[in-house]
C-alpha atoms as a PDB file:
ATOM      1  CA  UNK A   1      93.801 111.173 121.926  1.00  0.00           C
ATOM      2  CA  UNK A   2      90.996 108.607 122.342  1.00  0.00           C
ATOM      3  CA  UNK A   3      90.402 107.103 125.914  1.00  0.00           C
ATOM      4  CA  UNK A   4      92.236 104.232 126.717  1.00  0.00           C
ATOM      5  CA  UNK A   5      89.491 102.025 128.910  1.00  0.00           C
ATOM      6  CA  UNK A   6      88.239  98.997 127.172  1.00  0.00           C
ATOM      7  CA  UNK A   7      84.543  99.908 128.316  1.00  0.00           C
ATOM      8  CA  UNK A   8      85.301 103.770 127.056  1.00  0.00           C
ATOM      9  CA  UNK A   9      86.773 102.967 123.669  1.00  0.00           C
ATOM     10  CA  UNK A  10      85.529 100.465 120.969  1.00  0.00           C
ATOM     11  CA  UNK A  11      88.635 101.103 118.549  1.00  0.00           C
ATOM     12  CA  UNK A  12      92.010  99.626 118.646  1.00  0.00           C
ATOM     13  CA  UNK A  13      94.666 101.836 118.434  1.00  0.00           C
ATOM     14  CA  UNK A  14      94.689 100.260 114.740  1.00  0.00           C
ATOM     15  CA  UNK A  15      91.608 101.187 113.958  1.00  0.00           C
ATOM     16  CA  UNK A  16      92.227 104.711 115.486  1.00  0.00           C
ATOM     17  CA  UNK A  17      94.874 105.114 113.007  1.00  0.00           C
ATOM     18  CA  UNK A  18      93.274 103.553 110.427  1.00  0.00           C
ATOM     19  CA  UNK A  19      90.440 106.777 111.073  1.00  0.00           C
ATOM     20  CA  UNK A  20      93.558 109.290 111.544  1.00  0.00           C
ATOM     21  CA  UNK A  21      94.562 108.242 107.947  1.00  0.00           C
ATOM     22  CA  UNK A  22      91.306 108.823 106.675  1.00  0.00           C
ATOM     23  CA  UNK A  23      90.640 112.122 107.957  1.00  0.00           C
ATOM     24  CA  UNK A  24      94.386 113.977 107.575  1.00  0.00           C
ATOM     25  CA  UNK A  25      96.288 111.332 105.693  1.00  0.00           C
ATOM     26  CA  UNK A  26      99.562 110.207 106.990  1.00  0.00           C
ATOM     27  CA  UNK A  27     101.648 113.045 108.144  1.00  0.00           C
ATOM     28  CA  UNK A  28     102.643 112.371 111.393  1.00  0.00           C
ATOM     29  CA  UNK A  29     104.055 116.035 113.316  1.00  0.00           C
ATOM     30  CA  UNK A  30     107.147 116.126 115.192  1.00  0.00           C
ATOM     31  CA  UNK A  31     107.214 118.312 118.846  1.00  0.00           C
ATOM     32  CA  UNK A  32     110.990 118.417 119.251  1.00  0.00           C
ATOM     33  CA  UNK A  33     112.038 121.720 121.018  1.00  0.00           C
ATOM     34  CA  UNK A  34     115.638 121.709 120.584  1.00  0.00           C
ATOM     35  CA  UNK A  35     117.490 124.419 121.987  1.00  0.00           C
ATOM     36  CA  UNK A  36     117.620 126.318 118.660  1.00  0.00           C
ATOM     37  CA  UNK A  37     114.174 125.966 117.694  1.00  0.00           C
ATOM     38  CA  UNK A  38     113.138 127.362 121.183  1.00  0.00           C
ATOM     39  CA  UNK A  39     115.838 130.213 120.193  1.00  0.00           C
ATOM     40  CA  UNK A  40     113.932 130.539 116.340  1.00  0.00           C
ATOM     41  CA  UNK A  41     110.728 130.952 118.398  1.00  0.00           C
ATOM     42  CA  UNK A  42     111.473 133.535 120.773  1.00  0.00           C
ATOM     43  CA  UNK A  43     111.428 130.995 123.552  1.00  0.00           C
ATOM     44  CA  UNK A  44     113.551 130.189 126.335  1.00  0.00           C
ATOM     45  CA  UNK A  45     115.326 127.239 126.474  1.00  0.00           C
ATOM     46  CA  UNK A  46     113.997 125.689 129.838  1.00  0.00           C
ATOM     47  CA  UNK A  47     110.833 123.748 130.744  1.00  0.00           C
ATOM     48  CA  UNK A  48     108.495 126.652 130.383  1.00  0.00           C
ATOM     49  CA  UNK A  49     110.308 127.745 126.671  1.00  0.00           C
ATOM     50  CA  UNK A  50     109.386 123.644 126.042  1.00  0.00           C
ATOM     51  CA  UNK A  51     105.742 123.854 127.545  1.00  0.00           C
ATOM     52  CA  UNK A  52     104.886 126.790 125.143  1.00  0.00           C
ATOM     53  CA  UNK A  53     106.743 125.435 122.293  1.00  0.00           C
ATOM     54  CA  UNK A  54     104.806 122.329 122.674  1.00  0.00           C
ATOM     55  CA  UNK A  55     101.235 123.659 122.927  1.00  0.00           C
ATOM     56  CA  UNK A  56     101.664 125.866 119.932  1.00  0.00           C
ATOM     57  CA  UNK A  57     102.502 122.961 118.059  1.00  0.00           C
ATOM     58  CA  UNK A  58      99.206 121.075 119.094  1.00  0.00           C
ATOM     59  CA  UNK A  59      96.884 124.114 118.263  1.00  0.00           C
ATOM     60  CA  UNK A  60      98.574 124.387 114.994  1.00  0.00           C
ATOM     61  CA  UNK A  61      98.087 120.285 114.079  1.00  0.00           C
ATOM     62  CA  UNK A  62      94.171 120.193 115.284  1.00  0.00           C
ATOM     63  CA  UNK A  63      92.202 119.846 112.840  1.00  0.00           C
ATOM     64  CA  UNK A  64      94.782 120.138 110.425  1.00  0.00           C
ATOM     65  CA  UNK A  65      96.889 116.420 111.225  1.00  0.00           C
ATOM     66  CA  UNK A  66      95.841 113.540 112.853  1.00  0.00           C
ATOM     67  CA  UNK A  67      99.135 112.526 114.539  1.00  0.00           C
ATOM     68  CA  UNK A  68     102.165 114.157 116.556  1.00  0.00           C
ATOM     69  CA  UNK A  69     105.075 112.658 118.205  1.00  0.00           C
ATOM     70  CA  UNK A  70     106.540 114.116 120.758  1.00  0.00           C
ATOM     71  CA  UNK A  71     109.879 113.329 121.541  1.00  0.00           C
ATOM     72  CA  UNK A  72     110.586 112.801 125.044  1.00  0.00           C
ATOM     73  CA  UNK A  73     114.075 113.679 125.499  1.00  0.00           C
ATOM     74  CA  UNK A  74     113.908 116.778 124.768  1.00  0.00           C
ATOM     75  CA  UNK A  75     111.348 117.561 127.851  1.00  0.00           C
ATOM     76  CA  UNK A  76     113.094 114.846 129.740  1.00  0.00           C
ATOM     77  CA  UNK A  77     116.419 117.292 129.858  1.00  0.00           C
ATOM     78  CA  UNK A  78     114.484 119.808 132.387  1.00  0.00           C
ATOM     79  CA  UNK A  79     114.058 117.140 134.523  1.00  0.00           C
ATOM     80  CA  UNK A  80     110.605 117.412 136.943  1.00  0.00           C
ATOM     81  CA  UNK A  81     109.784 120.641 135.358  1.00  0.00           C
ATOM     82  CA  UNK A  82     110.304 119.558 131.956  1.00  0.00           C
ATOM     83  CA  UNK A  83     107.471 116.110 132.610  1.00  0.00           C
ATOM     84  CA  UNK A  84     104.996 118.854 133.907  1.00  0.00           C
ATOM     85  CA  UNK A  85     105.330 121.079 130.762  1.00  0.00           C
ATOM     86  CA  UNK A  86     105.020 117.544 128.555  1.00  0.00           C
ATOM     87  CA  UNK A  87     102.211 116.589 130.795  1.00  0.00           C
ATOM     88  CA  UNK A  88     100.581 119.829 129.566  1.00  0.00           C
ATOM     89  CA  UNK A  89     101.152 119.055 126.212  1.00  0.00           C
ATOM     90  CA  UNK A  90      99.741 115.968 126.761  1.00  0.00           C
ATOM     91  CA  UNK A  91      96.864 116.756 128.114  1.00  0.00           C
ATOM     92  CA  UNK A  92      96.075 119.863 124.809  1.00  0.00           C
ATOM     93  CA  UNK A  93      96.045 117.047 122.418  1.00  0.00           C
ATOM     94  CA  UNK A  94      94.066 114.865 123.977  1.00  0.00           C
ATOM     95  CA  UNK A  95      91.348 117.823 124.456  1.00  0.00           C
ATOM     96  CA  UNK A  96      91.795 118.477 120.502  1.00  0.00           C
ATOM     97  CA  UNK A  97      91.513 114.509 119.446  1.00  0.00           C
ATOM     98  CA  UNK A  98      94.983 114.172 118.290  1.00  0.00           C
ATOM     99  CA  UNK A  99      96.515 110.867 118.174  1.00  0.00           C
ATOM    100  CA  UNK A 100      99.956 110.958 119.918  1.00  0.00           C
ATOM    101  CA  UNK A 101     102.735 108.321 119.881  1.00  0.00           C
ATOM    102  CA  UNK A 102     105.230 109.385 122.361  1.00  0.00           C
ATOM    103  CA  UNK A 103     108.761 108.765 121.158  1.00  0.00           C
ATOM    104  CA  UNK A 104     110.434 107.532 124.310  1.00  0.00           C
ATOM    105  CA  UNK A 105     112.173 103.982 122.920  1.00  0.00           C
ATOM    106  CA  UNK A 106     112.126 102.340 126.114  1.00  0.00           C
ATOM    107  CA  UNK A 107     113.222  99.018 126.487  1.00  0.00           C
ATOM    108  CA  UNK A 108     113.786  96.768 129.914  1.00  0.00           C
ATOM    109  CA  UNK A 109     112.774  93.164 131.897  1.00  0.00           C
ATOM    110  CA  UNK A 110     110.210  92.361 133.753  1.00  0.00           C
ATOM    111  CA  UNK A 111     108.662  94.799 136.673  1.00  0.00           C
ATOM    112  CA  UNK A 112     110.460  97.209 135.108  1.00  0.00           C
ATOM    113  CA  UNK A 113     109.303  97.443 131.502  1.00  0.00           C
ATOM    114  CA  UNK A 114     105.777  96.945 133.095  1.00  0.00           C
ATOM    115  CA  UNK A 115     106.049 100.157 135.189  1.00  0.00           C
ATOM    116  CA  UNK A 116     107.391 102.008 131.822  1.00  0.00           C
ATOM    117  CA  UNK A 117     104.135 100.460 129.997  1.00  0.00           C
ATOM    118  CA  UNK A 118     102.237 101.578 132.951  1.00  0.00           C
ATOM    119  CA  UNK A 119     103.084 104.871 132.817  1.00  0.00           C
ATOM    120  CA  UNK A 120     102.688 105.970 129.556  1.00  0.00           C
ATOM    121  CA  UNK A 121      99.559 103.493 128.227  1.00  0.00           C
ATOM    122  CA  UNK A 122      97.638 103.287 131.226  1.00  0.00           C
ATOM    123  CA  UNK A 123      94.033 105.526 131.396  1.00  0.00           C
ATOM    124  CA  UNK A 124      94.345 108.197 133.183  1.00  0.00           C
ATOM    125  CA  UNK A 125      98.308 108.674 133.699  1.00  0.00           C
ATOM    126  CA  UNK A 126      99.508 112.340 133.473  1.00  0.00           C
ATOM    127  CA  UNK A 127     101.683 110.999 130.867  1.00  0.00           C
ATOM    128  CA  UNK A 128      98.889 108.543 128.755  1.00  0.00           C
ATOM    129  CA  UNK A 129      99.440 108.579 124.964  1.00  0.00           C
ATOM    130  CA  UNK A 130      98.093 106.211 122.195  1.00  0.00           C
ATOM    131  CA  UNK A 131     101.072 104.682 121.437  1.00  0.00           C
ATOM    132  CA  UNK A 132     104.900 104.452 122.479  1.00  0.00           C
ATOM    133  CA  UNK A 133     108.415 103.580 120.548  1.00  0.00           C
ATOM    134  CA  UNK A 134     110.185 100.626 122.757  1.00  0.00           C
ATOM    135  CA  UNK A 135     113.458  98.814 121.820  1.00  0.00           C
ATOM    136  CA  UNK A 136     113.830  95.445 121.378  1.00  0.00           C
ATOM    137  CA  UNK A 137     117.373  94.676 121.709  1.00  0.00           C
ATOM    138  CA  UNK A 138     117.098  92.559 125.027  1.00  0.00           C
ATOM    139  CA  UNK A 139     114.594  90.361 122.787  1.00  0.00           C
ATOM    140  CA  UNK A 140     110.526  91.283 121.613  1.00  0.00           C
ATOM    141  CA  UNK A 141     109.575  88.816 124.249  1.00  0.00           C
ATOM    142  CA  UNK A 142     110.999  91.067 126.992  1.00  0.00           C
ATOM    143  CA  UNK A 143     108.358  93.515 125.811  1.00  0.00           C
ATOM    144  CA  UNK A 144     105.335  90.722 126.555  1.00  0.00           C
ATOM    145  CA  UNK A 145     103.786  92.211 129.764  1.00  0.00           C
ATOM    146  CA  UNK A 146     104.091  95.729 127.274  1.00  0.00           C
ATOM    147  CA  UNK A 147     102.371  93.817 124.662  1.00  0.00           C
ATOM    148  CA  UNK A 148      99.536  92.602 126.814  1.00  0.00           C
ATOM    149  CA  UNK A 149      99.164  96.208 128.624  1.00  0.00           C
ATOM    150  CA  UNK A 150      98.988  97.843 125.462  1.00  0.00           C
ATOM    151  CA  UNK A 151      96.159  95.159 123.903  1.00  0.00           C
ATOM    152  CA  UNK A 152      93.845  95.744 126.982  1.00  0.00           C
ATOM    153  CA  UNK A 153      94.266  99.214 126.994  1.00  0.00           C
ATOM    154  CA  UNK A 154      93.577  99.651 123.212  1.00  0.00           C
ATOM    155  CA  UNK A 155      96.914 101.227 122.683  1.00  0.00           C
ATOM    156  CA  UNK A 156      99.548 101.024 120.560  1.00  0.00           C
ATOM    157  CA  UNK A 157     103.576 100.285 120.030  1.00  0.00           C
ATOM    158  CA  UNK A 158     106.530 100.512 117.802  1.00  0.00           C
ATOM    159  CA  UNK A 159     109.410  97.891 117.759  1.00  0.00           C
ATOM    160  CA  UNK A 160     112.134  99.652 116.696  1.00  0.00           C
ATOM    161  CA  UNK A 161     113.640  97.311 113.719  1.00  0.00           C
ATOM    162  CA  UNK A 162     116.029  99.458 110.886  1.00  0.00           C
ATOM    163  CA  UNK A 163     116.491 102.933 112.435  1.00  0.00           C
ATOM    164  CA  UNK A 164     117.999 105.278 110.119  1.00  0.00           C
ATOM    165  CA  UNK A 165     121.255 106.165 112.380  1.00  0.00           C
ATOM    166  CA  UNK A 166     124.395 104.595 110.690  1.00  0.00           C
ATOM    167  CA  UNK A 167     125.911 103.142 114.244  1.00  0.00           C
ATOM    168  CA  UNK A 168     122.906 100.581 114.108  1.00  0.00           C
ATOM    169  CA  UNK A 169     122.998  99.006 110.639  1.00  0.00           C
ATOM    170  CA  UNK A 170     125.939  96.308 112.085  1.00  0.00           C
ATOM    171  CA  UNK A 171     123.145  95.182 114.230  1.00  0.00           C
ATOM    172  CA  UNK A 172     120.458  95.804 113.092  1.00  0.00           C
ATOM    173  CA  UNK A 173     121.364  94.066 109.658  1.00  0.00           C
ATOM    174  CA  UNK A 174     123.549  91.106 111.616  1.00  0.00           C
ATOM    175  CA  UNK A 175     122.210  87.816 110.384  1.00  0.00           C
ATOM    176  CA  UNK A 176     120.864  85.635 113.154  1.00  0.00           C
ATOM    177  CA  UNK A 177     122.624  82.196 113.274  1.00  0.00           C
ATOM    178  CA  UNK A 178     120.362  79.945 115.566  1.00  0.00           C
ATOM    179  CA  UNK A 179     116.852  79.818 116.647  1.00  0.00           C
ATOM    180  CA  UNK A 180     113.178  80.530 115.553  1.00  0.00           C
ATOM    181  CA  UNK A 181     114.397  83.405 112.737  1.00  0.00           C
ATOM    182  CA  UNK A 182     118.035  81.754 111.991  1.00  0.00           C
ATOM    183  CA  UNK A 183     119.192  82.803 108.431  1.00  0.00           C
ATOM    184  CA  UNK A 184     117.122  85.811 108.581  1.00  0.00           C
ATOM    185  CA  UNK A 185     118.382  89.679 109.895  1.00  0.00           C
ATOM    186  CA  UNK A 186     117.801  91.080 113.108  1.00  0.00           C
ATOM    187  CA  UNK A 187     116.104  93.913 111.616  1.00  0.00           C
ATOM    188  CA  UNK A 188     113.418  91.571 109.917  1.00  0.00           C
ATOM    189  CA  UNK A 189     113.099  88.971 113.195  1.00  0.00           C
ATOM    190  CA  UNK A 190     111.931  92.169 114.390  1.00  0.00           C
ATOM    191  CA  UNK A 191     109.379  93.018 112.211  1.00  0.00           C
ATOM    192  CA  UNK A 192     108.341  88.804 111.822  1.00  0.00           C
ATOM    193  CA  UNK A 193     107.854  88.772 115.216  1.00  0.00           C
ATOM    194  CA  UNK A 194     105.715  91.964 115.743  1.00  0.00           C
ATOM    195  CA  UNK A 195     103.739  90.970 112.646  1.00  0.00           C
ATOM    196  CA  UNK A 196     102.806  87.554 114.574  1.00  0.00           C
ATOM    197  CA  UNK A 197     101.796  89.771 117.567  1.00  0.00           C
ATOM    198  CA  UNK A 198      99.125  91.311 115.146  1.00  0.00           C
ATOM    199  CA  UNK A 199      97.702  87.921 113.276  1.00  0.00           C
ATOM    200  CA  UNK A 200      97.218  86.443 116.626  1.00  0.00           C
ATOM    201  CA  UNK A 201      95.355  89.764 117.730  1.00  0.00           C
ATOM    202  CA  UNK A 202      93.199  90.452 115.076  1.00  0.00           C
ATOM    203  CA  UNK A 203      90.370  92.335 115.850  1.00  0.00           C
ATOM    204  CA  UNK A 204      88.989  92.766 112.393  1.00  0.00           C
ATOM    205  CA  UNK A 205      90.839  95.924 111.340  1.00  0.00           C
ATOM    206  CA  UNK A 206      92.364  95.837 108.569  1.00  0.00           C
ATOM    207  CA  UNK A 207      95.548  97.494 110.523  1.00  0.00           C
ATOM    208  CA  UNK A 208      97.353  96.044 113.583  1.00  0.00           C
ATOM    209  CA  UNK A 209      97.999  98.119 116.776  1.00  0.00           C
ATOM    210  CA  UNK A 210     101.799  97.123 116.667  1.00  0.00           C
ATOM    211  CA  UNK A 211     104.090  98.424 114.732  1.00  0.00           C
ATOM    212  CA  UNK A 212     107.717  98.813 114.006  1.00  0.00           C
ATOM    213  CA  UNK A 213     109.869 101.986 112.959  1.00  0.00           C
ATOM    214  CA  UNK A 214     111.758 101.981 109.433  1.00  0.00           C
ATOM    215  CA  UNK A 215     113.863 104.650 108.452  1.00  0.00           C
ATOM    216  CA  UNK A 216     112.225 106.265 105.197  1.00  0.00           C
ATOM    217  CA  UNK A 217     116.051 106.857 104.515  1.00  0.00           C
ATOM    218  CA  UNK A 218     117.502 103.469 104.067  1.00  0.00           C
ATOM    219  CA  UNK A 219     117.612 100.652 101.897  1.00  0.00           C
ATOM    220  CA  UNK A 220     115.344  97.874 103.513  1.00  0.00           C
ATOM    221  CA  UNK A 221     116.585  95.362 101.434  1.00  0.00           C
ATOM    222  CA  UNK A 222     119.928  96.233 102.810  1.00  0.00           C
ATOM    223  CA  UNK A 223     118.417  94.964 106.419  1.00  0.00           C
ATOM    224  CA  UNK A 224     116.974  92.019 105.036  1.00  0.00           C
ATOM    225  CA  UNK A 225     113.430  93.007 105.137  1.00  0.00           C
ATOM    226  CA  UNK A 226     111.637  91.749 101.568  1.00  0.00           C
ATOM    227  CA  UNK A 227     109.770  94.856 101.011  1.00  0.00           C
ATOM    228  CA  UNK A 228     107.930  92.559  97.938  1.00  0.00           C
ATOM    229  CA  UNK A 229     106.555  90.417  99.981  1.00  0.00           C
ATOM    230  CA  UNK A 230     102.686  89.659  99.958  1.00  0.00           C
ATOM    231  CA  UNK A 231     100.135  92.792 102.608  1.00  0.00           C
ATOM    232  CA  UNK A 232      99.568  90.212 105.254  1.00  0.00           C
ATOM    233  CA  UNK A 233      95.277  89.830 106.799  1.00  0.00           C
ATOM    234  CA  UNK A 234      96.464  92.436 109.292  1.00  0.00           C
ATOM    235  CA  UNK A 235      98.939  94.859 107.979  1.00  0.00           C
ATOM    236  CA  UNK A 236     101.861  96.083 110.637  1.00  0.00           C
ATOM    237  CA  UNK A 237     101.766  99.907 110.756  1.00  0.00           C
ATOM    238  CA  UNK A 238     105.407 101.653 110.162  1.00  0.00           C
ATOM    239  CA  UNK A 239     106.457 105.090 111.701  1.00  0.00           C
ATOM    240  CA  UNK A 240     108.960 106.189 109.285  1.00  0.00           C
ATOM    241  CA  UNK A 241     111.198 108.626 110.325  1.00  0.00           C
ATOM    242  CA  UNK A 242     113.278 110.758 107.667  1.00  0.00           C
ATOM    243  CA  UNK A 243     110.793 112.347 105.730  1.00  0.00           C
ATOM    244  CA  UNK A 244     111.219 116.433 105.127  1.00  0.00           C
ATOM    245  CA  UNK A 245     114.407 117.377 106.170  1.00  0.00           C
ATOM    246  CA  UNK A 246     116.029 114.431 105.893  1.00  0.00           C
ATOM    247  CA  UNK A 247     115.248 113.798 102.276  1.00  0.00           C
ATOM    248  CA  UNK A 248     112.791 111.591 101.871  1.00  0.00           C
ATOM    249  CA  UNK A 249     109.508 112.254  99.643  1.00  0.00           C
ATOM    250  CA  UNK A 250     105.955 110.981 100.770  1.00  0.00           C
ATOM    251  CA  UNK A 251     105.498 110.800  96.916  1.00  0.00           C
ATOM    252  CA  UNK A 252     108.122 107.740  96.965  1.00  0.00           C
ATOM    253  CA  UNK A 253     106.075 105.551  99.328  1.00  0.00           C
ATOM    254  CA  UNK A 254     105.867 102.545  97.327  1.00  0.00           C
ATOM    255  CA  UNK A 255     109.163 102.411  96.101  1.00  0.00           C
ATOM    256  CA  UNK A 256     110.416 102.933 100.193  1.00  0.00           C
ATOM    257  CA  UNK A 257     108.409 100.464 101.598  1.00  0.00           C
ATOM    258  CA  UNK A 258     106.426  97.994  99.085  1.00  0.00           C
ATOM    259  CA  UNK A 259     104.099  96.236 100.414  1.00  0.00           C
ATOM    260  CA  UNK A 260     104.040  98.034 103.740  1.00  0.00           C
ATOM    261  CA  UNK A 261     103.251 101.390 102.324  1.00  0.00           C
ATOM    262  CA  UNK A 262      99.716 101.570 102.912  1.00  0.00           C
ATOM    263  CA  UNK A 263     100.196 101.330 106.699  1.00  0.00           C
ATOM    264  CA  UNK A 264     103.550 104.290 106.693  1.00  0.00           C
ATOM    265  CA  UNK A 265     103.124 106.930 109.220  1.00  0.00           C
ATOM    266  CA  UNK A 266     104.996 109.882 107.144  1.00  0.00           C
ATOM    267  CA  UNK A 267     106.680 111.422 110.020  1.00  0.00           C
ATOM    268  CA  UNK A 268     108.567 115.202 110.015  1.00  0.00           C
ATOM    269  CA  UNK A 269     109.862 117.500 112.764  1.00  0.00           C
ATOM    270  CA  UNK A 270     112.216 119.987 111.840  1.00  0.00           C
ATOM    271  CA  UNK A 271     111.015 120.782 107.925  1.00  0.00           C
ATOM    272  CA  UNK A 272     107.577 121.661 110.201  1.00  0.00           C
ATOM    273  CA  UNK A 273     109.011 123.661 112.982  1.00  0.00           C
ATOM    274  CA  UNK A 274     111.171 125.265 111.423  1.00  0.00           C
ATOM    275  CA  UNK A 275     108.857 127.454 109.656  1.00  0.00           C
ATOM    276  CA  UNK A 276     108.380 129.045 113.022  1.00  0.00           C
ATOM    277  CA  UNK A 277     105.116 129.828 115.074  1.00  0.00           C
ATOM    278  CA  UNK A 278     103.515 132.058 112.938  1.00  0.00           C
ATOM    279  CA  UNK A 279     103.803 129.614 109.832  1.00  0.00           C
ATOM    280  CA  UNK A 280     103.703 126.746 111.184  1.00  0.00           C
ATOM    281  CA  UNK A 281      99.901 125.902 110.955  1.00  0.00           C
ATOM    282  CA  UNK A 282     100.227 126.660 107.020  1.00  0.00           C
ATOM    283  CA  UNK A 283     103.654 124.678 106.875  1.00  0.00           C
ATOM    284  CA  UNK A 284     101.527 121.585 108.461  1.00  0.00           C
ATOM    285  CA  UNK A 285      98.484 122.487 106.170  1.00  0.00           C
ATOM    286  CA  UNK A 286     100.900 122.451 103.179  1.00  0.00           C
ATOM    287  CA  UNK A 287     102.572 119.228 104.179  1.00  0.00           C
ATOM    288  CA  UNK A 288      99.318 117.463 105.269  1.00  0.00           C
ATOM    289  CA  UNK A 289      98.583 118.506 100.831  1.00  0.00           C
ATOM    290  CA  UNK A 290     101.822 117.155  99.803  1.00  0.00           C
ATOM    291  CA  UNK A 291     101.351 113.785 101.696  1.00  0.00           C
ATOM    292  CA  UNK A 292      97.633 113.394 100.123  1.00  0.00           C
ATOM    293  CA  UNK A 293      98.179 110.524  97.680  1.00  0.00           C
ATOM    294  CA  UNK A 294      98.923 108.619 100.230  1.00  0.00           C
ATOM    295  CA  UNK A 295      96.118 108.522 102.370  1.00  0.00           C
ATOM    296  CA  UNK A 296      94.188 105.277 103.210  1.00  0.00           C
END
């Protein structure tokens, strides 16, 4: 994880991951210790069991990936205990250079979105990553003071937009009957909007620092989003969940996502963990292969 200060760090979080996906490619690794992974690795199943779990999984990405993504609930669930062990986890892969988004989705209004942007983009917080997942369902421009935070700090962030959970297609696909983006889905206001964050923020790189998330496992098309539609100056980045266990293949890139392939984040968990801690360096080494056509 690169320093966050704008006199410490001449790359954008863009640009960062631009570098990430020509070092590794794009595999992005999962740290989700659910209960029965902690149980498949010998590990207890409190904040300690988590810690462990977690900084195995960093020694076995370095130098092998360029991303991880931890996901924040499942630390979150051993309350105080279970931020210390993720602070610890935290603080391995920045030591080893590894780019982390941290998957905590939030989403909130004014002072209080700030404080959440605070606390996981600013330098020097226990919890500082390179980027973080927010929601955008009480509007992008209630992320704004987010937006700025993360553009001074050189981070990164990633408007959820067409998740692959079935209870969000209704809205996520819901057409939008008034305003700037009437006529068009929610799903794709999203992503029009974020990709208007990175045009007016162009820095040069040919990659923006925000993003959205797109389910590798649905039809995009299906949430309005023209997947044919021209690589903008300033392409917007896409952590794609579903890849792995879920079914999707890196190898189908450009028939997922179009003209947003070049800028997918392949992300996997459990078809990673699950080959357990004495594998799982080799399972990420294999992966980080199977992913190499699509490298930038």
């Amino acid at each position: 994880m690169s320093p966050a200060g704008p006199d410490d760090t001449p790359d954008t979080f863009g640009e960062r991951l631009h570098g990430a996906f020509g070092r590794f490619g794009r595999l992005c690794v999962g740290i989700d210790p659910h209960s029965w992974l902690l149980t498949d690795w010998n590990l207890p199943d409190n904040a300690d069991g988590a810690e462990s779990f977690g900084r195995q999984v960093v020694a076995a990405a370095a130098g092998r990936a360029g991303i991880i993504k931890p996901q924040v609930a499942f630390f979150e669930r051993f309350g105080s205990a279970g931020y210390l062990a993720l602070e610890r986890v935290l603080a391995d892969a920045r030591a080893a250079g590894l780019l982390v988004i941290a998957d905590v989705k939030r989403g909130d209004l004014g002072t209080s979105v700030e404080a959440y942007g605070q606390a996981w983009l600013s330098q020097g917080s226990p919890l500082e990553v390179d980027a973080i997942t927010v929601n955008p369902y009480m509007g992008v421009g209630s992320l704004a003071s987010t937006v700025e935070l993360a553009a001074d700090a050189r981070k990164g962030l990633f408007f959820l937009a067409a998740t692959s959970n079935r209870e969000a297609a209704d809205l996520q696909q819901a057409i939008l009957g008034h305003g700037a983006h009437a006529g068009r889905s929610v799903a794709a206001s999203v992503l029009d909007e974020v990709g208007a964050i990175n045009a007016d923020r162009a820095s040069g790189g040919s990659l923006g620092s925000v993003g959205v998330v797109l389910g590798a496992t649905v039809s995009l098309p299906d949430f309005g989003i023209d997947i044919t539609a021209p690589a903008a100056a300033v392409l917007t980045p896409v952590l794609a969940p579903g890849f792995g266990h879920q079914g999707a293949n890196p190898a189908d890139l450009a028939s997922l996502f179009g003209g947003y392939a070049q800028g997918v984040i392949v992300s996997e968990s459990r078809s990673v963990l699950s080959a357990g801690p004495a594998r799982v360096a080799d399972e990420i080494t294999r992966r980080v292969t199977e992913a190499g056509a699509t490298r930038g």
